[in-house]
N, C-alpha and C. Protein backbone atom coordinates (compact mmCIF):
# COMPACT_ATOMS: atom_id res chain seq x y z
N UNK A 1 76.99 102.02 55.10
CA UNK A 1 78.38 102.35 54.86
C UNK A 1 79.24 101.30 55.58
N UNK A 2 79.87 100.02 54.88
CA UNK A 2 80.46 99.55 55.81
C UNK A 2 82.03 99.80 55.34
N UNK A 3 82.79 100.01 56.45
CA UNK A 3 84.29 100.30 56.96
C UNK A 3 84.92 99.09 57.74
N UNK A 4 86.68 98.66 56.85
CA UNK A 4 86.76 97.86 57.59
C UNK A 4 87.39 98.41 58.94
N UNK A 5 87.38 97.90 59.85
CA UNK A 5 88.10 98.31 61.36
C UNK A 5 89.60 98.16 61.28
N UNK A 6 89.95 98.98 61.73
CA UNK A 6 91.88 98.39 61.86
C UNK A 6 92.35 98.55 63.26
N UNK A 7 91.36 98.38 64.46
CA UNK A 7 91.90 97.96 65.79
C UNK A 7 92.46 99.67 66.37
N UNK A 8 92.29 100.33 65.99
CA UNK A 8 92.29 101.93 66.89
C UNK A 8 90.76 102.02 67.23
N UNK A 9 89.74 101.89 66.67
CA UNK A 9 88.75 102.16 66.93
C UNK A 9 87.35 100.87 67.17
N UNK A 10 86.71 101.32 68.31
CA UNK A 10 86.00 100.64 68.49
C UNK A 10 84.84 100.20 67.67
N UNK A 11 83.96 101.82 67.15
CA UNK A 11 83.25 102.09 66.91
C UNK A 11 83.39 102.65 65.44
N UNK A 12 82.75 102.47 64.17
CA UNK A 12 83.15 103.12 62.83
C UNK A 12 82.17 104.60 62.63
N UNK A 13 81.35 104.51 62.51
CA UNK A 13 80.16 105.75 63.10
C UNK A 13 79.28 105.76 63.90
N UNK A 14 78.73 106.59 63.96
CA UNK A 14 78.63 107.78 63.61
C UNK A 14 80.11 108.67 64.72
N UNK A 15 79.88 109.86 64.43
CA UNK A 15 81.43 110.63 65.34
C UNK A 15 80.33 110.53 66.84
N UNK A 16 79.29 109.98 67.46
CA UNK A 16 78.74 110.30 68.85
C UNK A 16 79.64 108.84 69.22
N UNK A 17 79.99 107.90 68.31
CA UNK A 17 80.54 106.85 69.16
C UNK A 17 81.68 107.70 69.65
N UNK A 18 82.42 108.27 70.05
CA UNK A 18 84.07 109.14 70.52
C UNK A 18 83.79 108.69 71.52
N UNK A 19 82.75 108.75 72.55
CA UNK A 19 82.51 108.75 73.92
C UNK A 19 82.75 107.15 74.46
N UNK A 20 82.22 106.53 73.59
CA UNK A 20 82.17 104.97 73.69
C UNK A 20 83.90 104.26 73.45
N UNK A 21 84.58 105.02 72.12
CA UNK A 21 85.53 105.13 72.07
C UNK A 21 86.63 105.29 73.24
N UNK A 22 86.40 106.40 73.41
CA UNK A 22 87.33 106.77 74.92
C UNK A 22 86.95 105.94 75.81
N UNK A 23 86.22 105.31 76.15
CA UNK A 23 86.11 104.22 77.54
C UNK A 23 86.72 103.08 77.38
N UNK A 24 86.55 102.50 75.88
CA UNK A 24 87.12 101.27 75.72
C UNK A 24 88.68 101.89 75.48
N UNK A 25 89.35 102.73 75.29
CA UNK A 25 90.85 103.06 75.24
C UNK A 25 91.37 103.10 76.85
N UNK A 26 90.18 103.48 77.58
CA UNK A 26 90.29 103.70 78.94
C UNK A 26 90.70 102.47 79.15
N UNK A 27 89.79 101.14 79.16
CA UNK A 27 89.56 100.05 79.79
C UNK A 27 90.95 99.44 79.19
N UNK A 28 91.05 99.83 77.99
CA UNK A 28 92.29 99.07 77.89
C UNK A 28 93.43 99.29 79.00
N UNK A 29 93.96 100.42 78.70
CA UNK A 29 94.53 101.50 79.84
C UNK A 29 94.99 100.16 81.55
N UNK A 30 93.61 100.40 81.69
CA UNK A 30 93.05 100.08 83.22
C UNK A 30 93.42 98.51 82.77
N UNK A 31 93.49 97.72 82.06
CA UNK A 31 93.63 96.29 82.27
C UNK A 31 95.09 95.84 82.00
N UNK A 32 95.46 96.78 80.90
CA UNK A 32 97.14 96.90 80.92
C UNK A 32 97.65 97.12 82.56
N UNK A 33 97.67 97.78 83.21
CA UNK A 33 97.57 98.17 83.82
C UNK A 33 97.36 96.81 85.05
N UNK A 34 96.82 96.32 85.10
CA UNK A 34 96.32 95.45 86.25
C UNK A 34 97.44 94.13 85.85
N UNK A 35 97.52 93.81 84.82
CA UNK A 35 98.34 92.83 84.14
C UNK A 35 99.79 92.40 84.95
N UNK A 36 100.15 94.35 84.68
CA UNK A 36 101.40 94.83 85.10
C UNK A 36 101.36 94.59 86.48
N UNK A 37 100.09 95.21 87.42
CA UNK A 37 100.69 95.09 88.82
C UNK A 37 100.73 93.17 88.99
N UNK A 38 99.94 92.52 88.10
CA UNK A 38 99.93 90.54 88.73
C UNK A 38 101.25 90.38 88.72
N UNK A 39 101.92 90.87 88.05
CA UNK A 39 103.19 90.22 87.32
C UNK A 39 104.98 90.96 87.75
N UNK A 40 104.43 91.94 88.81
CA UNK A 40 105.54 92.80 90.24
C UNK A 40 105.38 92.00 90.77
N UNK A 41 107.02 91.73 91.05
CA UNK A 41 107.57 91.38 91.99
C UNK A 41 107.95 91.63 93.60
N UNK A 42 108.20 91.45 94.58
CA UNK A 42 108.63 91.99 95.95
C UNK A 42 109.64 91.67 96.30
N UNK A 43 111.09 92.64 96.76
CA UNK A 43 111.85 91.16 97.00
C UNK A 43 112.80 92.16 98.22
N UNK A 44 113.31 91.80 99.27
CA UNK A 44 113.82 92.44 99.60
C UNK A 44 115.36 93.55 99.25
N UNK A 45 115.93 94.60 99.55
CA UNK A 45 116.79 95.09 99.08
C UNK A 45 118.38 94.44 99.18
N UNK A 46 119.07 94.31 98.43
CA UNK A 46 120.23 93.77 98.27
C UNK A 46 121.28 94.77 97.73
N UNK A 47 121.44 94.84 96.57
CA UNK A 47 122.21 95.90 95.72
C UNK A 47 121.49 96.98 94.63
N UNK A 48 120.39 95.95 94.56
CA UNK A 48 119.60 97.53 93.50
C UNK A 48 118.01 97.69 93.92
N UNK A 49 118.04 98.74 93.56
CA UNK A 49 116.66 99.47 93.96
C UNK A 49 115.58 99.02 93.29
N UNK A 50 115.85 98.33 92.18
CA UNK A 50 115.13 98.06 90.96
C UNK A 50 114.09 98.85 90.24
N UNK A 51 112.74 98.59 90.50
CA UNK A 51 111.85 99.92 90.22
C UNK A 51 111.51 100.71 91.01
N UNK A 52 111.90 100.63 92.31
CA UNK A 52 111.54 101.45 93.32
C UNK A 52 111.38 100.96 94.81
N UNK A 53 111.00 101.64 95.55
CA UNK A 53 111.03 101.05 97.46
C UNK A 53 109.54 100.62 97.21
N UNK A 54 109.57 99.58 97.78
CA UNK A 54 108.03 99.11 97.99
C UNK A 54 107.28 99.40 98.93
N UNK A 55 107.08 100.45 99.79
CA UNK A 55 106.67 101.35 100.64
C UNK A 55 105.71 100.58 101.32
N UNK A 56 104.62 99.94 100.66
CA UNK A 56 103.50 99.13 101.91
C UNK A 56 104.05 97.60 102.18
N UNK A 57 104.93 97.11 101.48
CA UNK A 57 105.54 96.19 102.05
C UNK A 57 107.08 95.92 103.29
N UNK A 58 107.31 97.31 102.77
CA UNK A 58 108.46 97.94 103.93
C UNK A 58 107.95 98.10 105.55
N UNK A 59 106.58 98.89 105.17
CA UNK A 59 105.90 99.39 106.71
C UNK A 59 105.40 97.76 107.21
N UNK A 60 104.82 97.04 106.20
CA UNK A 60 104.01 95.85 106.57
C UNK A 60 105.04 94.60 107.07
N UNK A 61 106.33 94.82 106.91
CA UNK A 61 107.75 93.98 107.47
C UNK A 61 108.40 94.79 108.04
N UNK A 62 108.52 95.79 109.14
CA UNK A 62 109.20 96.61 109.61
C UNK A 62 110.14 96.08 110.84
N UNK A 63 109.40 95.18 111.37
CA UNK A 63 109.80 94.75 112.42
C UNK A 63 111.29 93.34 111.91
N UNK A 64 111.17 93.48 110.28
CA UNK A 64 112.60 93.17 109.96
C UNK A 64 113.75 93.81 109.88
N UNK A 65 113.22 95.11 110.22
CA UNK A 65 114.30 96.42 109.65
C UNK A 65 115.42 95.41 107.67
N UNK A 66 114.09 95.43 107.21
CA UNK A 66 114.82 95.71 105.72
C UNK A 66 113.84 96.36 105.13
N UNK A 67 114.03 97.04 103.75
CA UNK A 67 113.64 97.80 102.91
C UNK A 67 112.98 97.07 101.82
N UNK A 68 111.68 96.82 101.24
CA UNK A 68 111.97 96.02 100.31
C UNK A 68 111.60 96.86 98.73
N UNK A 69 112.12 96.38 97.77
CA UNK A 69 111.93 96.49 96.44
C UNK A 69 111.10 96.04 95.49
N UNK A 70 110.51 96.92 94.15
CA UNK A 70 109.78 96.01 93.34
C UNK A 70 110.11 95.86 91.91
N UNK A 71 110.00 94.99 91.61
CA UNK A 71 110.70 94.68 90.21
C UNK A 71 109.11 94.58 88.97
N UNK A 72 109.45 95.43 88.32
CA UNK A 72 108.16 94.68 87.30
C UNK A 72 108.54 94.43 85.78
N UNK A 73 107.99 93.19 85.65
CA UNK A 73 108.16 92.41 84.63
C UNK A 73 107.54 93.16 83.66
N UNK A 74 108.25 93.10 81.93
CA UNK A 74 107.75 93.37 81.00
C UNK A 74 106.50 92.73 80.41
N UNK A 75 105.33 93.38 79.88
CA UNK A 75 104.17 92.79 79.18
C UNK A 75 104.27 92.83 77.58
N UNK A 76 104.33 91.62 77.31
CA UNK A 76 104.69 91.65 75.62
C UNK A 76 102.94 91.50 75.35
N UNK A 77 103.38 92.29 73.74
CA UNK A 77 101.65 92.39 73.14
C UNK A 77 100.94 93.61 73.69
N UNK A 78 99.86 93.58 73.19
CA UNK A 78 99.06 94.63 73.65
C UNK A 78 97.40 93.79 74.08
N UNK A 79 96.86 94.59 75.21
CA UNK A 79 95.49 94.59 75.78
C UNK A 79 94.49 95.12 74.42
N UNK A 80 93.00 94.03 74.03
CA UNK A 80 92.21 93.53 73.12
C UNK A 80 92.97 93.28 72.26
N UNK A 81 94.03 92.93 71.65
CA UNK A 81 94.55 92.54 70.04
C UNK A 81 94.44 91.44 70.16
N UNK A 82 93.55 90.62 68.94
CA UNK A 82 93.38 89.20 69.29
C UNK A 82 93.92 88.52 67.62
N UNK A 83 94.45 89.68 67.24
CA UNK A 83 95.49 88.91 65.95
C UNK A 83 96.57 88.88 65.98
């Protein structure tokens, strides 16, 4: 039986691939994911909060008494699409 693929699925049959399925949706997940944290920023606080207090970089510069912030950059595309 061959099926062409259209990039949701890893696996075409039998239905026991689901399991195999879900890991590679996982992994995608998890590498999106890692992409995002290379590509945060740190910067100290000025006027905006941006995405949030950067909490281990605040404690890890304390002895500056500033606050710092993290900014994260958008990821265009998607994790495995190689068309």
């Amino acid at each position: 039986m061959a099926t062409k693929l259209d990039g949701n699925s890893i696996c075409s049959y039998p239905p026991e691939d689901l399991v195999i399925e879900d890991y590679g949706r996982f992994l995608k997940k998890k590498g999106k994911g890692m992409l995002s944290e290379e590509r945060a920023r740190t910067e100290p606080f000025t006027t905006s909060i941006l995405d949030g207090i950067d909490l281990r970089e605040t404690i890890r510069n304390w002895h500056e008494r500033k606050i710092y912030v993290r900014q994260f950059q958008k990821i265009s595309g998607d994790v495995g699409r190689w068309w």
